[in-house]
Protein backbone atom coordinates (compact mmCIF):
# COMPACT_ATOMS: atom_id res chain seq x y z
CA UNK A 1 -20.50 173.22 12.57
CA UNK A 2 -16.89 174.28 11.93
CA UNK A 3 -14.53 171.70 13.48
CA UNK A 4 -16.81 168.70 14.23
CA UNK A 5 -15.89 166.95 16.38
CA UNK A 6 -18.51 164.16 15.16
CA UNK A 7 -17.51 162.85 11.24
CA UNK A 8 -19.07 164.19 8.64
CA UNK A 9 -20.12 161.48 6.51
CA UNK A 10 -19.25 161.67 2.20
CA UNK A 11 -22.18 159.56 0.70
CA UNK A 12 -19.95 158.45 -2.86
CA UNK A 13 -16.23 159.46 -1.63
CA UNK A 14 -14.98 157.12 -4.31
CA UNK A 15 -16.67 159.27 -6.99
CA UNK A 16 -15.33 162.70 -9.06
CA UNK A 17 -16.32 164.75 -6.41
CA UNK A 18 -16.58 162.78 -3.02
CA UNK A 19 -13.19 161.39 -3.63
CA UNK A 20 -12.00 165.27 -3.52
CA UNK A 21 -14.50 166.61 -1.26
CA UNK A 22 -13.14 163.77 1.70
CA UNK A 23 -9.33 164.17 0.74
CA UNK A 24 -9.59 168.50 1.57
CA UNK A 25 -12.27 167.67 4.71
CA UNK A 26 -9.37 164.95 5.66
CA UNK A 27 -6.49 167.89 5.14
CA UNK A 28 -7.91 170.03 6.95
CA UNK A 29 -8.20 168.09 10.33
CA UNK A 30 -12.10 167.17 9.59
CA UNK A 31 -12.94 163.63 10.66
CA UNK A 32 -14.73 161.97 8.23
CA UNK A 33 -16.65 158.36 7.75
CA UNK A 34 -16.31 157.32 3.75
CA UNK A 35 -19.74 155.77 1.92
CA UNK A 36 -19.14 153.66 -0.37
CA UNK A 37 -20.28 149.68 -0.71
CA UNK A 38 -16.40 149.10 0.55
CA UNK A 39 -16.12 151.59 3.12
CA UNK A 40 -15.50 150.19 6.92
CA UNK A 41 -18.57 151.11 7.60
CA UNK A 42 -20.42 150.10 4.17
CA UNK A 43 -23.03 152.78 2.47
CA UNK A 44 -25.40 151.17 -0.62
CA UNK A 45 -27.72 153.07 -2.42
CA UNK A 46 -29.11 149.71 -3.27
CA UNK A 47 -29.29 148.52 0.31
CA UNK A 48 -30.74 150.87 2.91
CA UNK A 49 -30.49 148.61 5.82
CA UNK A 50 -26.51 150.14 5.56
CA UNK A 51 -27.74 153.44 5.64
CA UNK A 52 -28.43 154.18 9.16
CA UNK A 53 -24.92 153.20 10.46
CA UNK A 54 -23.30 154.96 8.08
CA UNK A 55 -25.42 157.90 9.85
CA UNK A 56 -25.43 157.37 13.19
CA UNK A 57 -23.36 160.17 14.75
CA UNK A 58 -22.55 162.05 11.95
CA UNK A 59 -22.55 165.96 11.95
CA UNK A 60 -23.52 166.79 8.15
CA UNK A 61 -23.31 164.36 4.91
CA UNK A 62 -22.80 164.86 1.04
CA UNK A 63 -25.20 163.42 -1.00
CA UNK A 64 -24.08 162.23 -4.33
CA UNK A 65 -26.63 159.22 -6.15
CA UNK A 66 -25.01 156.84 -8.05
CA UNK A 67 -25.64 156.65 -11.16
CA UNK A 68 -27.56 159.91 -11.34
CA UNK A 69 -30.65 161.41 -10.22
CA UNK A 70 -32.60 160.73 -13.36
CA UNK A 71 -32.57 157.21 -12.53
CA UNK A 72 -35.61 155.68 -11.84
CA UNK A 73 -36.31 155.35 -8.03
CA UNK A 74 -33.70 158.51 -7.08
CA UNK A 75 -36.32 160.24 -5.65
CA UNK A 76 -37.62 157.77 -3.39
CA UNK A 77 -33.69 156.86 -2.09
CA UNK A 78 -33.29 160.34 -1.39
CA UNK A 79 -36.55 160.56 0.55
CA UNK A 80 -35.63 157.96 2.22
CA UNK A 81 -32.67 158.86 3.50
CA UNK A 82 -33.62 162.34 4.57
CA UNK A 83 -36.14 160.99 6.64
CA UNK A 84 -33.58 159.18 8.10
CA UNK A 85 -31.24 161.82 8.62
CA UNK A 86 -33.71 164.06 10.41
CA UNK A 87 -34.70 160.68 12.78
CA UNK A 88 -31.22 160.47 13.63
CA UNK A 89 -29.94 163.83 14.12
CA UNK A 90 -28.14 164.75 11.05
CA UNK A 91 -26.95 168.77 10.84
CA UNK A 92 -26.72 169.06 7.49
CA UNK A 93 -27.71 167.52 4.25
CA UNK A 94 -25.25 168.80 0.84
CA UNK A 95 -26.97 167.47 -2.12
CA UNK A 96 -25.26 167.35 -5.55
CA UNK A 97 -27.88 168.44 -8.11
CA UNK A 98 -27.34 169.21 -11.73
CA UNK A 99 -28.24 172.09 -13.49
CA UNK A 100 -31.60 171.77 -16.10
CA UNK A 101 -32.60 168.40 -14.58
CA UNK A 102 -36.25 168.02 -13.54
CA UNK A 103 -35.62 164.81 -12.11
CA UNK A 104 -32.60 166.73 -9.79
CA UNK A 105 -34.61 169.32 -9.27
CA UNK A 106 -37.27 166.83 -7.98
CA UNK A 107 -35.04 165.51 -5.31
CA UNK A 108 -33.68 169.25 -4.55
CA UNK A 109 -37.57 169.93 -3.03
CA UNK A 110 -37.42 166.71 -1.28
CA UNK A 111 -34.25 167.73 0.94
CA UNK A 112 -35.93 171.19 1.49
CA UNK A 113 -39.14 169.65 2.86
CA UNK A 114 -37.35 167.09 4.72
CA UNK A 115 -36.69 169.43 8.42
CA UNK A 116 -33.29 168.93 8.08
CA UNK A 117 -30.92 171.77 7.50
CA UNK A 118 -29.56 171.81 3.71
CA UNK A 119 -27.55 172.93 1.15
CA UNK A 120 -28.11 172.45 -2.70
CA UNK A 121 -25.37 172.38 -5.26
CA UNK A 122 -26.60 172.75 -8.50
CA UNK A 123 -24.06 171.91 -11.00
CA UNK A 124 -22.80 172.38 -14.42
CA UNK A 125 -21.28 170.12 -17.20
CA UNK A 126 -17.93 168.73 -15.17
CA UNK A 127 -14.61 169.73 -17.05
CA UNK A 128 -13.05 166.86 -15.92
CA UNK A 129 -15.64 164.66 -18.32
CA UNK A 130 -12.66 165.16 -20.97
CA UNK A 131 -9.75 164.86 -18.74
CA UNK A 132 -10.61 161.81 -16.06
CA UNK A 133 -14.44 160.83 -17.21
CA UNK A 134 -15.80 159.02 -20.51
CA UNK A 135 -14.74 161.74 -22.97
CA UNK A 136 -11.11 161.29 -21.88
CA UNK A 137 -10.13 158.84 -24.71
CA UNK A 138 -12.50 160.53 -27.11
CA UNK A 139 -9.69 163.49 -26.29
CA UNK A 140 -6.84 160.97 -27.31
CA UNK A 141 -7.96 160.13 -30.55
CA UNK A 142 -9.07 163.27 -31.46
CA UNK A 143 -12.83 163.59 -31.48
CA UNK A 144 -15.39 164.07 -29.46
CA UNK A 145 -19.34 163.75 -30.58
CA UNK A 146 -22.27 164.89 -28.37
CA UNK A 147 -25.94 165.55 -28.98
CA UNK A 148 -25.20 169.19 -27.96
CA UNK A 149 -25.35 171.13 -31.21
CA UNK A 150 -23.76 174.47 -30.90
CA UNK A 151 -25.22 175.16 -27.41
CA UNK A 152 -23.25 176.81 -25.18
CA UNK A 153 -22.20 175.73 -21.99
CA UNK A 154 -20.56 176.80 -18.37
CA UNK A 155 -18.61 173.75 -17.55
CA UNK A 156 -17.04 174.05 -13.93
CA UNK A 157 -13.96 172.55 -12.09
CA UNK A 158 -14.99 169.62 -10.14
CA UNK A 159 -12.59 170.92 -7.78
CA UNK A 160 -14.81 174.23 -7.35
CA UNK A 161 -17.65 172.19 -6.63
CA UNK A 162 -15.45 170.41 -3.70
CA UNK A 163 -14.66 173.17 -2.11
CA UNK A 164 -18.28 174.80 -2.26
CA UNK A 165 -19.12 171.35 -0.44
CA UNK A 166 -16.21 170.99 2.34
CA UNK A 167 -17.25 174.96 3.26
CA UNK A 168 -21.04 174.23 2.77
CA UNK A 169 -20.24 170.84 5.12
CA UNK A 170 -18.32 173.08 7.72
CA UNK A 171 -19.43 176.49 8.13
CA UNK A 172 -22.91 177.80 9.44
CA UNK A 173 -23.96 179.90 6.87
CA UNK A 174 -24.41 178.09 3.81
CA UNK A 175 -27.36 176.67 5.42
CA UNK A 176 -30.15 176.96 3.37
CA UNK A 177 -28.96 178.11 0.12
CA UNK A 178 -29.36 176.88 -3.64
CA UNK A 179 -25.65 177.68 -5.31
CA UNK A 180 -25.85 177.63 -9.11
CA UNK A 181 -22.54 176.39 -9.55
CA UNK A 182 -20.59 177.22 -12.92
CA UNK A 183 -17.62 178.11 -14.51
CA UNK A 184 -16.70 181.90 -15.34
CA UNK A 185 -17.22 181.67 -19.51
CA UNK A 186 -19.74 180.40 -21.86
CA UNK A 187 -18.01 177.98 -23.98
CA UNK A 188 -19.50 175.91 -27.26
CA UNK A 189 -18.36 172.08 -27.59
CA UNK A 190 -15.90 173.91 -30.98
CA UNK A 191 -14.39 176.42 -28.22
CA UNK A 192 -13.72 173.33 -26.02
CA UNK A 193 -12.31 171.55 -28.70
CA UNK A 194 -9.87 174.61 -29.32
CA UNK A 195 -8.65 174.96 -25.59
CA UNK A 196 -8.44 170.93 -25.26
CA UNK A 197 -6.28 171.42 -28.62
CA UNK A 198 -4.02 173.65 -27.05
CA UNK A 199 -3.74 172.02 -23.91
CA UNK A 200 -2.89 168.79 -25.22
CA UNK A 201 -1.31 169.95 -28.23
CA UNK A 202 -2.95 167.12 -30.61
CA UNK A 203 -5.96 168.70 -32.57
CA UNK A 204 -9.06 167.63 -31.14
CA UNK A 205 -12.75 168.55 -33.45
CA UNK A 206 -16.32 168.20 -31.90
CA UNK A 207 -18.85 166.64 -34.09
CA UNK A 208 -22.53 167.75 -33.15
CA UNK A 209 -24.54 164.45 -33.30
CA UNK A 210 -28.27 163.64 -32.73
CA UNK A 211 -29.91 162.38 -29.34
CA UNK A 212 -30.63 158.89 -31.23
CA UNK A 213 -26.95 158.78 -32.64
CA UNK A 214 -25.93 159.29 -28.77
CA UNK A 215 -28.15 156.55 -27.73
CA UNK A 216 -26.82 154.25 -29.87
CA UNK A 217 -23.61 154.60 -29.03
CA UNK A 218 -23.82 154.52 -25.03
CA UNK A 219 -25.98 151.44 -25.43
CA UNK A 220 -23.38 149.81 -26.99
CA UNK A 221 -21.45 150.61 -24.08
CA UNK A 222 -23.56 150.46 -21.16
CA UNK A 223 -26.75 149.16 -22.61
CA UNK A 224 -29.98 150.31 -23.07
CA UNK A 225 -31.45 150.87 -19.90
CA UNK A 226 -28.01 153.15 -18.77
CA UNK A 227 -28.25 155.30 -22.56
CA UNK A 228 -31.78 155.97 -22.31
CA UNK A 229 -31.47 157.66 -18.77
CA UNK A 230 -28.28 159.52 -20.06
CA UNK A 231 -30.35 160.67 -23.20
CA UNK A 232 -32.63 161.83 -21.09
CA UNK A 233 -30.55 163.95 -19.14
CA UNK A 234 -28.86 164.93 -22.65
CA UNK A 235 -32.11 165.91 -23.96
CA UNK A 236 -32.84 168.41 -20.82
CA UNK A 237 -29.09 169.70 -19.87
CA UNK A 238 -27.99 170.44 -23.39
CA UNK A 239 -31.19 172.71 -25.15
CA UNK A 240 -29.88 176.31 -24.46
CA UNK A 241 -31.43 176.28 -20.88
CA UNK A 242 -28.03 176.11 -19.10
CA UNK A 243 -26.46 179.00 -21.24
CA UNK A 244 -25.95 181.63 -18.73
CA UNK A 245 -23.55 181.60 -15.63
CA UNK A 246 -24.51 181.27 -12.29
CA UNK A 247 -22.63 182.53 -8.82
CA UNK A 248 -22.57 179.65 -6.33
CA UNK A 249 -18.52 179.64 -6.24
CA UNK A 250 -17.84 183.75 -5.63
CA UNK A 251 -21.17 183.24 -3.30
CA UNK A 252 -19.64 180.49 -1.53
CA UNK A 253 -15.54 180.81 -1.28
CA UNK A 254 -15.63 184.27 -2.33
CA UNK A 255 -13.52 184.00 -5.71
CA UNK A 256 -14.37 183.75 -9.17
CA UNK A 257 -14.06 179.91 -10.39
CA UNK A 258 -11.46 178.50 -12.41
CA UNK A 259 -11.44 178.78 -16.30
CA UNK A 260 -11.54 175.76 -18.91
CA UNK A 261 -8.23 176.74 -20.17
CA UNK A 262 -6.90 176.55 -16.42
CA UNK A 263 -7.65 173.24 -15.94
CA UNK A 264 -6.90 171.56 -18.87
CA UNK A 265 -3.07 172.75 -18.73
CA UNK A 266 -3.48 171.61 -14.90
CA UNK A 267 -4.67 168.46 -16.49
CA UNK A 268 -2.08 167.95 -19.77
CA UNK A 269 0.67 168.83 -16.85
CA UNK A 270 -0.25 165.86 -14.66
CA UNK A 271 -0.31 163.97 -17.70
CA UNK A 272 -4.00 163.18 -17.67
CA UNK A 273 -3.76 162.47 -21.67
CA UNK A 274 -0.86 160.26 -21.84
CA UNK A 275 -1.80 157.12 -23.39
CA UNK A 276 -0.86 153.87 -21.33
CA UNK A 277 2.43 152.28 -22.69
């Protein structure tokens, strides 16, 4: 697998991590075909009849579902499209998971059992929620609330996680293997909140709020259907049963993964917290 010469295909290279994961395949002389609904060759979650072209030929794909694998019917698109990828050849499936997530974990089984060669990423909490995702302007004004309580969590470097996936994409012996991907520290919403402080210099607090308070809030954002999925996953990620640090980066790239406090001067230095004039 190292140095297709066939593209390797990035199912959601517009997203946090495809976007990243196709940029380093792209800089380092990989070919690779994009999948997204505007993509010259168009990839649709919604519409399988665009899946197989977006396969045909491809040495390996990423697998990132949009919105998340919670959603109903996740399960049955990723089925789906395994069985496809074994019909037409595929070398290897990389499937973003998330750490904690029975509904993930669901769809993890279904791209062992689907006789196609495989690896899982099983993922943290993303730093870059505060510094590119919906907690970003909580992080301008000040304060961020989440139905995490004082649970502690490993939040990794979405750029970690692409380069687990470009080496897991290109090199023979990742096949097969389950990384638990995390950051190198255990860090509470309040030590977040400190570092993000620092980093931005503004003083930013973390209020613990309940599930229901949550759900209320992201309907009002992205209605009801959307908040009671991302509840859900609330409700399972952020109980205590993520609060211990896995191995998948030193496994994978051989190096320990990058801290919180790394990234968010990264971040404040690329001016990821400026407010638009």
């Amino acid at each position: 697998m190292t140095q297709p010469t066939r593209p390797i295909l990035v199912i959601g290279s517009t997203g946090k991590t495809g976007s990243r994961i196709a940029a380093g395949l792209r800089a380092a002389g990989h070919p690779v075909r994009d999948g997204s609904r505007n993509a010259p060759i168009p990839f649709d979650w919604d519409d399988d009849t665009t899946w197989a072209a977006s396969l045909d030929g491809v040495s390996a794909a990423y697998v990132s579902y949009f919105p998340d694998l919670a959603f109903p019917g996740a399960s049955d698109r990723i089925a789906a499209l395994s069985a496809l990828a074994r019909q037409m050849g595929v070398g290897r499936l990389v499937l973003l998971s998330g750490r904690g997530e029975t509904h993930a974990e669901a769809c993890e089984q279904i791209i062992r059992d689907s006789g196609v060669d495989f690896t899982l990423l099983r993922c943290a909490w993303f730093m870059q929620n505060f510094t590119e995702g919906y907690l970003r302007d909580p992080v301008i004004a000040g304060s961020i609330a989440l139905p995490a309580g004082r649970v502690e969590e490993p939040m990794i470097d979405v750029d970690d996680i692409a380069e687990v996936a470009i080496a897991a994409l290109t090199e023979p012996h990742h096949g097969g293997q389950l990384y638990e991907i995390t950051g190198p520290e255990m860090l509470d919403f309040d030590k977040a909140a400190a570092i993000l402080s620092q980093a931005t210099g503004r003083t930013v607090t973390y209020t613990p709020i309940t599930l229901e308070d949550f759900r209320t809030a992201m309907t009002a954002i992205a209605g009801s259907f959307v908040a009671d999925v991302f509840t859900h996953v609330c409700e399972e990620a952020l109980d205590g049963r993520n609060a211990w640090l896995g191995d998948g980066v030193q496994r994978a790239l051989g190096r320990p993964p990058r801290s919180f406090a790394q990234v968010c001067a990264r971040a404040a230095a690329s001016g990821a917290w400026q407010e638009a004039a």
